[in-house]
Protein backbone atom coordinates (compact mmCIF):
# COMPACT_ATOMS: atom_id res chain seq x y z
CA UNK A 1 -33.79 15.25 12.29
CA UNK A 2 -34.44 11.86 10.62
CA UNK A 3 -32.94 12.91 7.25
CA UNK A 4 -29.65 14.30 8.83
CA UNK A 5 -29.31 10.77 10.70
CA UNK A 6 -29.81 9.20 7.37
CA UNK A 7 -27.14 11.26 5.80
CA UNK A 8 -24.60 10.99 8.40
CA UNK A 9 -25.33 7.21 8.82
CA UNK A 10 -24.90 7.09 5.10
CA UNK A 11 -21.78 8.99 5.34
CA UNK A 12 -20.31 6.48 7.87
CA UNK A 13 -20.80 3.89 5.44
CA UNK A 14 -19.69 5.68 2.27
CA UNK A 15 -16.85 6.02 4.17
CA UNK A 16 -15.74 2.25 5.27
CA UNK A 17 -15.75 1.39 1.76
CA UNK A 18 -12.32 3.89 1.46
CA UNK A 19 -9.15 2.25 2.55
CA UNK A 20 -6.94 4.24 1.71
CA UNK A 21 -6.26 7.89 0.56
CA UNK A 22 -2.95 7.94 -1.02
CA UNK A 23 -1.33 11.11 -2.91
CA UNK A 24 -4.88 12.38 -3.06
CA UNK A 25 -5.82 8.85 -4.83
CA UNK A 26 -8.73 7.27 -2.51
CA UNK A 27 -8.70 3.60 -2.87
CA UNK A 28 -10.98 1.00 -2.48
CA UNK A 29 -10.48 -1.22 0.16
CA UNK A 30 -12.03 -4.15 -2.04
CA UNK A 31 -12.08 -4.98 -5.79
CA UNK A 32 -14.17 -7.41 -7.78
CA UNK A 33 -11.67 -9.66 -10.22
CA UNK A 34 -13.34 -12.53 -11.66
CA UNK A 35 -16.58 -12.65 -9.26
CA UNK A 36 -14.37 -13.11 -6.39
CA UNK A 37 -13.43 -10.11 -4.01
CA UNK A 38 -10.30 -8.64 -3.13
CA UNK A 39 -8.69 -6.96 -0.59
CA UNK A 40 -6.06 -4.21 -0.68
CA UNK A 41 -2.73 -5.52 0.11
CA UNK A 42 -1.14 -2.05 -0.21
CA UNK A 43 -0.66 0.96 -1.87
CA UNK A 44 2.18 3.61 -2.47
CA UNK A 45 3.77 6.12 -4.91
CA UNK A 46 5.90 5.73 -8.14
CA UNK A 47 8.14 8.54 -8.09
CA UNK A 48 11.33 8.97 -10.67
CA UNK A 49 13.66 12.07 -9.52
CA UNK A 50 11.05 13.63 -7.12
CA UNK A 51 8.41 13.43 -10.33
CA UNK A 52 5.16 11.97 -8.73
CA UNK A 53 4.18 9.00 -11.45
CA UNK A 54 1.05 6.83 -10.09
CA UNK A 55 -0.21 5.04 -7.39
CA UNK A 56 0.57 1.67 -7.24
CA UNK A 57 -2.13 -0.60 -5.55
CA UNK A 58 -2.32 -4.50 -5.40
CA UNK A 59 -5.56 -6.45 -4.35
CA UNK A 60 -5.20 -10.13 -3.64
CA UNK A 61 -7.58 -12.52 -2.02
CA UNK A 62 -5.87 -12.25 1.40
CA UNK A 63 -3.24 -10.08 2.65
CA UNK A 64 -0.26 -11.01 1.89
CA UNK A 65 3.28 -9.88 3.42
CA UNK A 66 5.65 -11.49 0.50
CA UNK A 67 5.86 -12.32 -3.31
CA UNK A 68 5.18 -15.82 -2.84
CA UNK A 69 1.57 -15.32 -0.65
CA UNK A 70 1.29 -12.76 -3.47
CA UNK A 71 1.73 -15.08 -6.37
CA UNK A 72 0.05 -17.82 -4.38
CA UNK A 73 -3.51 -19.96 -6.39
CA UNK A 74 -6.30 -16.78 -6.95
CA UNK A 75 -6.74 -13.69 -8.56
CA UNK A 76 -5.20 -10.40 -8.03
CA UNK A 77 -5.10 -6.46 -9.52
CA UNK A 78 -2.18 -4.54 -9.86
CA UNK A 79 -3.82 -0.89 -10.30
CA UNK A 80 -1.74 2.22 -11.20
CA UNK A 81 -3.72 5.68 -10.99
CA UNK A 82 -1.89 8.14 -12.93
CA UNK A 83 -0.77 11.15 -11.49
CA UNK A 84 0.30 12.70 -14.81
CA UNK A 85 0.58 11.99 -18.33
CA UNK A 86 2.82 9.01 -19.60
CA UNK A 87 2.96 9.14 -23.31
CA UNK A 88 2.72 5.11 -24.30
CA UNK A 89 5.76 4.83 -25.01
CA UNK A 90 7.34 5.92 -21.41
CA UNK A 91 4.63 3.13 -20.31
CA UNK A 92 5.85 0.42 -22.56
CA UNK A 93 9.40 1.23 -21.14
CA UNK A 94 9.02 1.20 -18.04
CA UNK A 95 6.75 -2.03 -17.76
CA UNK A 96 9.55 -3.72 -20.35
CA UNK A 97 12.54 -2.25 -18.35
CA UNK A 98 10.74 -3.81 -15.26
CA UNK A 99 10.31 -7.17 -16.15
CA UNK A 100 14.05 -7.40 -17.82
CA UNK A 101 15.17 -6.88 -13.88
CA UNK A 102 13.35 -9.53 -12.51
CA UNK A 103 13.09 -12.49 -15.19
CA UNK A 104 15.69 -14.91 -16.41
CA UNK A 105 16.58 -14.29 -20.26
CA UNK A 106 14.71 -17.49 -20.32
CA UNK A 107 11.78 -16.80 -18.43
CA UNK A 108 11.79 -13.50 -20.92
CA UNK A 109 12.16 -15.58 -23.60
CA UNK A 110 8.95 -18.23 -22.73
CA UNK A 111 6.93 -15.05 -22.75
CA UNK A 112 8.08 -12.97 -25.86
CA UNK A 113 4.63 -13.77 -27.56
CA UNK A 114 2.60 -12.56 -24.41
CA UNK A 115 5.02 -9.39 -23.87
CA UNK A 116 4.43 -8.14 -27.39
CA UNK A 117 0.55 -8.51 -27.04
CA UNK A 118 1.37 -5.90 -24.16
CA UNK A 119 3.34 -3.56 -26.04
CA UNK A 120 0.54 -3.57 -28.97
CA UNK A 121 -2.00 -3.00 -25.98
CA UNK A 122 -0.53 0.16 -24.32
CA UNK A 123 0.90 1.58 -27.72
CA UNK A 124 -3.32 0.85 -28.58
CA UNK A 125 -3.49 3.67 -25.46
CA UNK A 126 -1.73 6.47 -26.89
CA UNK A 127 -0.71 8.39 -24.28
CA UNK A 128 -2.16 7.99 -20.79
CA UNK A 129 -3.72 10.97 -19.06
CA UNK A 130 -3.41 12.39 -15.22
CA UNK A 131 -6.22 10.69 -13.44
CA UNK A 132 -6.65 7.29 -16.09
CA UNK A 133 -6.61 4.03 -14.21
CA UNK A 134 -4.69 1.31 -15.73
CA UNK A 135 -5.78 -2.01 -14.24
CA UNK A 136 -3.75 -5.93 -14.38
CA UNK A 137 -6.35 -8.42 -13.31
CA UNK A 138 -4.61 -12.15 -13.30
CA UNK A 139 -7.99 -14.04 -13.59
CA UNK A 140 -8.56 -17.38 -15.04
CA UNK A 141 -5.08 -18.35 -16.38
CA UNK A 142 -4.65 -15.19 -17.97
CA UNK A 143 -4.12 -11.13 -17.41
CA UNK A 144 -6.63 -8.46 -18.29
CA UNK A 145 -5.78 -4.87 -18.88
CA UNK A 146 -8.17 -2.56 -18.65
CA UNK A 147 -7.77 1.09 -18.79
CA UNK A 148 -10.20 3.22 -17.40
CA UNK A 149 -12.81 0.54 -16.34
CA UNK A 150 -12.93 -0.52 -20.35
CA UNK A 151 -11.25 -4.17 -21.18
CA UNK A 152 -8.57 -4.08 -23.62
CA UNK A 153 -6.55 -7.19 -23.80
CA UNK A 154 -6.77 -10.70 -22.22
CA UNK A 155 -3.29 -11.95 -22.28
CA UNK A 156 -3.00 -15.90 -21.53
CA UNK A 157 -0.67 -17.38 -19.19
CA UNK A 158 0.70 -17.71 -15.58
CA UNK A 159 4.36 -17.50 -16.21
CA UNK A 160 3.51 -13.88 -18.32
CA UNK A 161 1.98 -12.11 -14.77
CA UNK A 162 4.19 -13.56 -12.48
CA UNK A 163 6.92 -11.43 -14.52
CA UNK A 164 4.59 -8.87 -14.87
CA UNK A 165 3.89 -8.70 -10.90
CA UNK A 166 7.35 -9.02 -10.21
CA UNK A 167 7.88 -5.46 -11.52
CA UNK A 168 7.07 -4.38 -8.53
CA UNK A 169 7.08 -6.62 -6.04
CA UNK A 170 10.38 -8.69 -7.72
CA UNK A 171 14.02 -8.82 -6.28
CA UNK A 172 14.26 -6.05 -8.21
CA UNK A 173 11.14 -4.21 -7.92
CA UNK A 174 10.50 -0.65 -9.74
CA UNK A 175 11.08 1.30 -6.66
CA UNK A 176 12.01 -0.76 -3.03
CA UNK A 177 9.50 1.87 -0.60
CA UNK A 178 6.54 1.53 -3.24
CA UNK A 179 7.02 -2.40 -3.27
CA UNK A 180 7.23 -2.60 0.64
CA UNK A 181 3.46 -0.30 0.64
CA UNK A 182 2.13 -3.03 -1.40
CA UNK A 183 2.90 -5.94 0.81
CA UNK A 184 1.01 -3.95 3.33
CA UNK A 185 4.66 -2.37 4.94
């Protein structure tokens, strides 16, 4: 009787640490960027033509209902779980595409040095498979990619994530329904 309490008591709190089960995707409630913790802001699905693409996540310090609490002093993780395979290419794109819609030519222009370390980054991914985990951490001045848990690039500056985040949370974001799920709508 003592080991099945155990078990279900562990189960209970196995469970609390799930936020968030979306398109079969279960998310953490927190993250760990830079030795401070995150919460989930929100999470929903990229879809193009009825194709399911990833989950979309973001994790900021505390919720957050707009770009500006968003983009506000701290760190933050925009996480995409795959949910079938982008060649790097089709990721380079769409991540290019996206911040062309929401930055200035000369905001675009301030980071061309940054962008291009992102392009040689994903094109370093190949293609990405169903069920990889691309992460953007914006810790300490500069972004992070990580694919799969594994760093890959540390890309320096503010004004490079802001455009980056503004993908899909922008005036323009990559899909209005998945942007209102990550402010928490």
């Amino acid at each position: 009787m003592r080991k099945l309490l155990f078990a279900m008591a562990a189960l209970i709190v196995a469970s609390g640490a799930l936020a968030l089960e979306v398109a079969g995707v279960k998310l953490d409630d927190k993250a760990s960027v830079g030795g401070q913790e995150l919460v989930l802001n929100g999470a929903g699905i990229r879809t193009k033509v009825f194709i399911k693409i990833y989950v979309g996540s973001l994790y900021v310090p505390a919720k957050a209902p707009d770009i500006a609490g968003v983009l506000a002093k701290g760190p933050r993780r925009l996480q995409l779980n795959l949910l079938r395979d982008l060649s790097a290419d089709q990721l380079i794109d769409a991540l290019v595409d996206g911040m062309k819609a929401n930055s200035t030519p000369d905001e675009l222009a301030a980071i061309s040095s940054q962008t291009a370390e992102m392009v040689a980054t994903m094109k370093s991914f190949k293609d990405v498979k169903e069920k990889d985990v691309v992460t953007l951490d914006f810790v300490d001045g500069a972004t992070k990619i990580g694919l799969n848990g594994a760093a890959k690039a540390s890309i320096a500056g503010e004004p490079f994530n802001r455009a980056l985040t503004r993908i899909w949370i922008g005036e323009q974001p990559a899909q209005s329904d998945l942007k209102k799920a990550m402010l928490g709508g």
